[in-house]
C-alpha atoms as a PDB file:
ATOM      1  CA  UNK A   1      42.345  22.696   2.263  1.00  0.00           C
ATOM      2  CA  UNK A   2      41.094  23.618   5.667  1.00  0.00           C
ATOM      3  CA  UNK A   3      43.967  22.679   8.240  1.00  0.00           C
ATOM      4  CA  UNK A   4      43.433  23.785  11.926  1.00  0.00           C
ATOM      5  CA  UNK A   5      44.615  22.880  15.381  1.00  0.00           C
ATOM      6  CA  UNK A   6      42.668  22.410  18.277  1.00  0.00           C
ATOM      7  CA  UNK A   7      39.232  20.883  16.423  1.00  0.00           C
ATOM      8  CA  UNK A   8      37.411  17.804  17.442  1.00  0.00           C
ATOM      9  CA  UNK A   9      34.845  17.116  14.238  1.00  0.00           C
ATOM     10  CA  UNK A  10      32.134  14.479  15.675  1.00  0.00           C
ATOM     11  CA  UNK A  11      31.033  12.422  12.456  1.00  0.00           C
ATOM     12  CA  UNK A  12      28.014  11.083  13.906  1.00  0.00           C
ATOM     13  CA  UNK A  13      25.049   8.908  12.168  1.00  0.00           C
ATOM     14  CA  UNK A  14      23.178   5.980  11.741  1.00  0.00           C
ATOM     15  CA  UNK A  15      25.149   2.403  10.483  1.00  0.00           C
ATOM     16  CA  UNK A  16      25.222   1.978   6.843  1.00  0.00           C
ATOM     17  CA  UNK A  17      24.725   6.023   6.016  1.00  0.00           C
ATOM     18  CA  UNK A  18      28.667   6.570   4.784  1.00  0.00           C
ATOM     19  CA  UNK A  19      29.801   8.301   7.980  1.00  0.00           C
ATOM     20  CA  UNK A  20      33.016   6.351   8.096  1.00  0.00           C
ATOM     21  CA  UNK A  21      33.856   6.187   4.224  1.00  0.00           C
ATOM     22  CA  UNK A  22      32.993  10.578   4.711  1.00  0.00           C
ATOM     23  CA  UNK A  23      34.999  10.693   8.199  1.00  0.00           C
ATOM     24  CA  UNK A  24      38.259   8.865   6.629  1.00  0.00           C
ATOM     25  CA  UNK A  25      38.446  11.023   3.848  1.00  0.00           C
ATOM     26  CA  UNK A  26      37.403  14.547   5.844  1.00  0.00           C
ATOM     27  CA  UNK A  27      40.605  13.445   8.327  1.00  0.00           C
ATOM     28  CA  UNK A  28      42.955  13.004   5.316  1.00  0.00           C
ATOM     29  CA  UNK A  29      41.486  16.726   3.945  1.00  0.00           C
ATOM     30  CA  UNK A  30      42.194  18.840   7.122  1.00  0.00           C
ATOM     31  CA  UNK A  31      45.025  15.979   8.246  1.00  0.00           C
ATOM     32  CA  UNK A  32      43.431  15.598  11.303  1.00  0.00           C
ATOM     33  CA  UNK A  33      43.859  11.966  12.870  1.00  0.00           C
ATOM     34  CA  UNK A  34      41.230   9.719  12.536  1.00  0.00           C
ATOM     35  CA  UNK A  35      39.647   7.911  15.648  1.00  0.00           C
ATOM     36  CA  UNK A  36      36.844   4.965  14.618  1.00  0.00           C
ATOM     37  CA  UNK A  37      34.685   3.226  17.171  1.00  0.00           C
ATOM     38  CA  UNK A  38      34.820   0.445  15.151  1.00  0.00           C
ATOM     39  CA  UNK A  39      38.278   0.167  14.901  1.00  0.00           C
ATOM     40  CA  UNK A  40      39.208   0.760  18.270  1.00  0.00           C
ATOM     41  CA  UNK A  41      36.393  -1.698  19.103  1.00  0.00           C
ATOM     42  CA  UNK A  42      38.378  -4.208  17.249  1.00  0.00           C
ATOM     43  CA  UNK A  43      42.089  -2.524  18.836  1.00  0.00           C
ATOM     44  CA  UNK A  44      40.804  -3.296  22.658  1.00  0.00           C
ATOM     45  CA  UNK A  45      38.961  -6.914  22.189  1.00  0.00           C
ATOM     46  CA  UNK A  46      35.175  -5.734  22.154  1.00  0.00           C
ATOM     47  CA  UNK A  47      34.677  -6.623  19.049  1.00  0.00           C
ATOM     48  CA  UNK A  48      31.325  -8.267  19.343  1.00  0.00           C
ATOM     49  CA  UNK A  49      30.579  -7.008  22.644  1.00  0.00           C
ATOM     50  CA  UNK A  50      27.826  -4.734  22.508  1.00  0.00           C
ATOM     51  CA  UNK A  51      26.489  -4.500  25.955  1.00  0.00           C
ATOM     52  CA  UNK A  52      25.910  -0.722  27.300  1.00  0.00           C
ATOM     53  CA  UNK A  53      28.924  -1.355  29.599  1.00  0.00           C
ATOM     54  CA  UNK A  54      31.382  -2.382  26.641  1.00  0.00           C
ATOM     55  CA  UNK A  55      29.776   0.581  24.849  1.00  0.00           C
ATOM     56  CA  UNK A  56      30.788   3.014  26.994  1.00  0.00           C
ATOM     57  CA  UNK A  57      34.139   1.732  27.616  1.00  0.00           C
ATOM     58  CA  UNK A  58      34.865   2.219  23.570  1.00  0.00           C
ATOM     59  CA  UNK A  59      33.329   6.045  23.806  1.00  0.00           C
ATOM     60  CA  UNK A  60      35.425   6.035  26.684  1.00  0.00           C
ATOM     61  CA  UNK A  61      38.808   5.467  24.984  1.00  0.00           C
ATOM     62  CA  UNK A  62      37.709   7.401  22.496  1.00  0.00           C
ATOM     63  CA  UNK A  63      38.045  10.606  24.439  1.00  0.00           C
ATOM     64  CA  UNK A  64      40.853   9.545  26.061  1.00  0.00           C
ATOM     65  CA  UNK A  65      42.895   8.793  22.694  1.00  0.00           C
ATOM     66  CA  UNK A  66      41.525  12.461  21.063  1.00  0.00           C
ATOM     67  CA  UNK A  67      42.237  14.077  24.357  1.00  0.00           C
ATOM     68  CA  UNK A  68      46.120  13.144  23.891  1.00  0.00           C
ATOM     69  CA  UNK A  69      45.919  14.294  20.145  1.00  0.00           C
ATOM     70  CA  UNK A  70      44.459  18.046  20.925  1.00  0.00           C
ATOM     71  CA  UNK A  71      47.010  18.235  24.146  1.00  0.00           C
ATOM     72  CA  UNK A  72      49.849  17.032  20.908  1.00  0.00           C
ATOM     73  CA  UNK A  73      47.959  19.981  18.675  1.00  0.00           C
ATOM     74  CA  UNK A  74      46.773  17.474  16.109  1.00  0.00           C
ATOM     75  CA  UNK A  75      42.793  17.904  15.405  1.00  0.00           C
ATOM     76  CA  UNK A  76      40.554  14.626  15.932  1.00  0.00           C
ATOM     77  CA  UNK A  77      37.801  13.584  13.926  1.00  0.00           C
ATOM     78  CA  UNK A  78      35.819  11.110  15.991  1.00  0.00           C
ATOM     79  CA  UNK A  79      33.546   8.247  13.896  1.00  0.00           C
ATOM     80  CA  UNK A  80      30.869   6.870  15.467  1.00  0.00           C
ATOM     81  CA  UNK A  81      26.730   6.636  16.115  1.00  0.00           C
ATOM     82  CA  UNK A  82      27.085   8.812  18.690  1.00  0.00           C
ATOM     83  CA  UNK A  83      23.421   7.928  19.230  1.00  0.00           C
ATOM     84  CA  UNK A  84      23.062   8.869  22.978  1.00  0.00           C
ATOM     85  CA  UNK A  85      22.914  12.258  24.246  1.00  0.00           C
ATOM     86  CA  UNK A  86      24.799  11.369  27.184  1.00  0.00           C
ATOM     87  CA  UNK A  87      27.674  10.199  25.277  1.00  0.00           C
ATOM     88  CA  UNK A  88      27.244  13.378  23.415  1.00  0.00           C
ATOM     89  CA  UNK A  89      27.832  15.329  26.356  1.00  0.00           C
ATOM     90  CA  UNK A  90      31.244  13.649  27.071  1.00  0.00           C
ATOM     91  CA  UNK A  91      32.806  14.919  23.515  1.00  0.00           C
ATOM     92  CA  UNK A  92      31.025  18.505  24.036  1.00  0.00           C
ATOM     93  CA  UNK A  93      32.684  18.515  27.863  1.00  0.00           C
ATOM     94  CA  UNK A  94      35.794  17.250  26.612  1.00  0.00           C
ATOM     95  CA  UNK A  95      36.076  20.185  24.107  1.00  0.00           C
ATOM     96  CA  UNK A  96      35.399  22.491  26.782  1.00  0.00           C
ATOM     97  CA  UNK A  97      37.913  21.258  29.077  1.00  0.00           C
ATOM     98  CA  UNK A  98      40.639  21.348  26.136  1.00  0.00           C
ATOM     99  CA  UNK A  99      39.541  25.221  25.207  1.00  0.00           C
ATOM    100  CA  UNK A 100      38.985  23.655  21.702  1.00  0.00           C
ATOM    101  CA  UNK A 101      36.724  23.888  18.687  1.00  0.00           C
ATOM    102  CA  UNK A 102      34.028  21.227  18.649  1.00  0.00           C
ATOM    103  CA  UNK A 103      32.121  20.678  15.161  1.00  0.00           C
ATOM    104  CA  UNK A 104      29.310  18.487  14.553  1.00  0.00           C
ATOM    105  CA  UNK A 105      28.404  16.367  11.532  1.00  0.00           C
ATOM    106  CA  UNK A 106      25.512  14.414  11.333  1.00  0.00           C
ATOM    107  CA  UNK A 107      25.766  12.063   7.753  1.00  0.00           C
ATOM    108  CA  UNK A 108      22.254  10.538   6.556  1.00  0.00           C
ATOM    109  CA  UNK A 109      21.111   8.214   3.744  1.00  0.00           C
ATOM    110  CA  UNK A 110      17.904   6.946   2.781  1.00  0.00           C
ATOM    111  CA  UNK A 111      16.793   3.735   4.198  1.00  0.00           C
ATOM    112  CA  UNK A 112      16.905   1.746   1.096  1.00  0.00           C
ATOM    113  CA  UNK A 113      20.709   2.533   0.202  1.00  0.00           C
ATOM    114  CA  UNK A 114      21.494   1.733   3.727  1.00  0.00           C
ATOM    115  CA  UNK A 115      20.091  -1.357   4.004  1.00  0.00           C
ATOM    116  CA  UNK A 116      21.728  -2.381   0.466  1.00  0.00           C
ATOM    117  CA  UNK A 117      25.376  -0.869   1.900  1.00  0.00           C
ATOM    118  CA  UNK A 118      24.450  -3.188   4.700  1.00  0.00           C
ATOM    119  CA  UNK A 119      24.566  -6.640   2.687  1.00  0.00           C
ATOM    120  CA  UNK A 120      27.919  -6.157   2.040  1.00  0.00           C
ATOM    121  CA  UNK A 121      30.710  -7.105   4.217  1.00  0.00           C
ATOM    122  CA  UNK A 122      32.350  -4.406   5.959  1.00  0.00           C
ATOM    123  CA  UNK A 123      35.947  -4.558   7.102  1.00  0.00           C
ATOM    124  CA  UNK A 124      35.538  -2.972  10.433  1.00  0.00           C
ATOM    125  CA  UNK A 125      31.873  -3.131  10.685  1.00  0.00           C
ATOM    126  CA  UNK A 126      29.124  -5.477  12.253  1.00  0.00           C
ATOM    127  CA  UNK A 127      26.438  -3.631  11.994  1.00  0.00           C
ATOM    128  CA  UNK A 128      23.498  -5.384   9.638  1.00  0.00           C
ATOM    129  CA  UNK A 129      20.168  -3.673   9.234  1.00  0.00           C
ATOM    130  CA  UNK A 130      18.860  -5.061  12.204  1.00  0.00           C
ATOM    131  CA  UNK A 131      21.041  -2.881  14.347  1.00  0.00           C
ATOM    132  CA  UNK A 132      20.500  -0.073  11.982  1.00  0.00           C
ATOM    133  CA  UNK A 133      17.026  -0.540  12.518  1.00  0.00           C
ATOM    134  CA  UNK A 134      17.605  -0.555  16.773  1.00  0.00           C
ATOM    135  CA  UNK A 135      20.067   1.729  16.893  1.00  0.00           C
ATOM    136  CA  UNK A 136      17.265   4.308  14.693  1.00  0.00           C
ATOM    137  CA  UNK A 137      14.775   3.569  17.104  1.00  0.00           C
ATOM    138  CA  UNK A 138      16.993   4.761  20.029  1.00  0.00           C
ATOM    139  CA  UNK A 139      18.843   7.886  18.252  1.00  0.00           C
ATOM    140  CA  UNK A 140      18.259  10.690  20.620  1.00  0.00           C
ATOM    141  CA  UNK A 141      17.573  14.122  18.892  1.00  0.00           C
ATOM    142  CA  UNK A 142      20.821  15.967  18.156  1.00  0.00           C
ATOM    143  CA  UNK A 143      20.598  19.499  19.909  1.00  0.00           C
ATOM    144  CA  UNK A 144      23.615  21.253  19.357  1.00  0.00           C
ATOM    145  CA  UNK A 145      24.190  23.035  16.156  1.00  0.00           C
ATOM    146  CA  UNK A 146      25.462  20.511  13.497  1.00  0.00           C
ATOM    147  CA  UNK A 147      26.080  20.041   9.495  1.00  0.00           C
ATOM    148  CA  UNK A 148      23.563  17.411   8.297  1.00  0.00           C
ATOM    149  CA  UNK A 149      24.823  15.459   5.290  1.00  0.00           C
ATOM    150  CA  UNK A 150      23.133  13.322   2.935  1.00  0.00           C
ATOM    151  CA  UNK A 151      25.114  10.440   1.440  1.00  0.00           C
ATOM    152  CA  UNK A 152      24.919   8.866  -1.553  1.00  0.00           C
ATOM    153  CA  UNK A 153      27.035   6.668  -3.835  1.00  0.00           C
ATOM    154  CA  UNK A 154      28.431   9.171  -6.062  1.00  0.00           C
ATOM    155  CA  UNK A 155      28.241  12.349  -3.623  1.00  0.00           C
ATOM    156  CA  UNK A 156      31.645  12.257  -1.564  1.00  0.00           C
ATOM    157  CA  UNK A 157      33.324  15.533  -3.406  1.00  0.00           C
ATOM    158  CA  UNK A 158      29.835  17.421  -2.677  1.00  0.00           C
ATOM    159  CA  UNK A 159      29.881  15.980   0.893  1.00  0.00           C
ATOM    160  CA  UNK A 160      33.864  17.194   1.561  1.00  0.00           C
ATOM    161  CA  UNK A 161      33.341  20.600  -0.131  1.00  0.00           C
ATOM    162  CA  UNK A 162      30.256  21.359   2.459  1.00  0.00           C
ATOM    163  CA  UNK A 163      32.126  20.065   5.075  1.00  0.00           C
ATOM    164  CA  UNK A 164      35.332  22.102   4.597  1.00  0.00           C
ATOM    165  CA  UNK A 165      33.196  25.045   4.485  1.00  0.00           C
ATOM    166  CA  UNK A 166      31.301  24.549   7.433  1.00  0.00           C
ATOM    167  CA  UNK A 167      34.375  23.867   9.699  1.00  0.00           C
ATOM    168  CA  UNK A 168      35.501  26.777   7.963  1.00  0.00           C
ATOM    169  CA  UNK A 169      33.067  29.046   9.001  1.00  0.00           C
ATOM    170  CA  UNK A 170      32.970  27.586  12.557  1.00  0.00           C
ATOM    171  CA  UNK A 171      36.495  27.300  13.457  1.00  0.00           C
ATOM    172  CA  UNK A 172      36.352  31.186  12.263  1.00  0.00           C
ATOM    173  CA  UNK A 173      34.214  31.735  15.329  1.00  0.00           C
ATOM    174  CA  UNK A 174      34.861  33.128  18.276  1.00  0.00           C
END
């Protein structure tokens, strides 16, 4: 098991590709605590409100709620689209101003298994494949160096072990 202090892990991807079902069970692995846009979407009252404004304001909190984790030495991993560059840039500055390890995970699926994950109900989610299909047509190209994961339906254990050794050989950085 891979436990370290000081580590945001950014669990970014498209809706419907398994980041959250990944990101809930990489946080219990390295028992980091697990932040959700969705659910804090739901926590503050946005749920439903997608407008660039209430958007930002969930990113936002975000930050603020895995800023007060690093400063209380417990490692964040942060699930959401993380879509924009600019909202990118405010978990990379964050990281910078906290002197702490920033990993990035990008998880994947193909198209057809997403859009089947997407029929289903999801507790936390709204997402249907119409905002897949928006939100993929506005994903700005990921620059920084990141772990890209393909998801499946029976790949979690593969998923977790590439994960733990990535962050292993990045928190191991200077």
């Amino acid at each position: 098991m891979v436990k370290s202090r000081n580590l945001i892990v950014m669990v970014a991807g498209l809706p419907g590709s398994g980041k959250s079902f990944f990101a809930k069970r990489l946080a219990s692995e390295i028992e980091a605590l697990y932040l959700s846009s969705d659910e804090l979407r739901k926590q503050i009252g946005l749920r439903g409100r997608y407008l660039v404004g209430d958007k930002l304001t969930v990113y936002e909190e975000l930050c603020k709620r895995a800023c007060l984790s690093i400063q209380d030495q417990q490692s964040v991993i942060m699930d959401a689209t993380f879509y924009l560059q600019s909202v990118r840039e405010k978990v990379y500055d964050l990281a910078k101003k906290l002197s702490c390890k920033l990993i990035m995970i990008y998880v994947h699926a193909d198209e057809k298994l997403i859009k089947d994950r997407l029929l289903s109900d999801r507790e936390d989610s709204e997402a249907d494949f119409q905002v897949y299909l928006k939100i993929k047509n506005q994903y700005e190209p990921i620059h920084r160096e990141h772990l890209k994961l393909e998801s499946t339906n029976e790949n979690i254990v593969e998923m977790l072990d590439k994960a733990l050794n990535y962050i292993s050989i990045q928190d191991g950085k200077a």
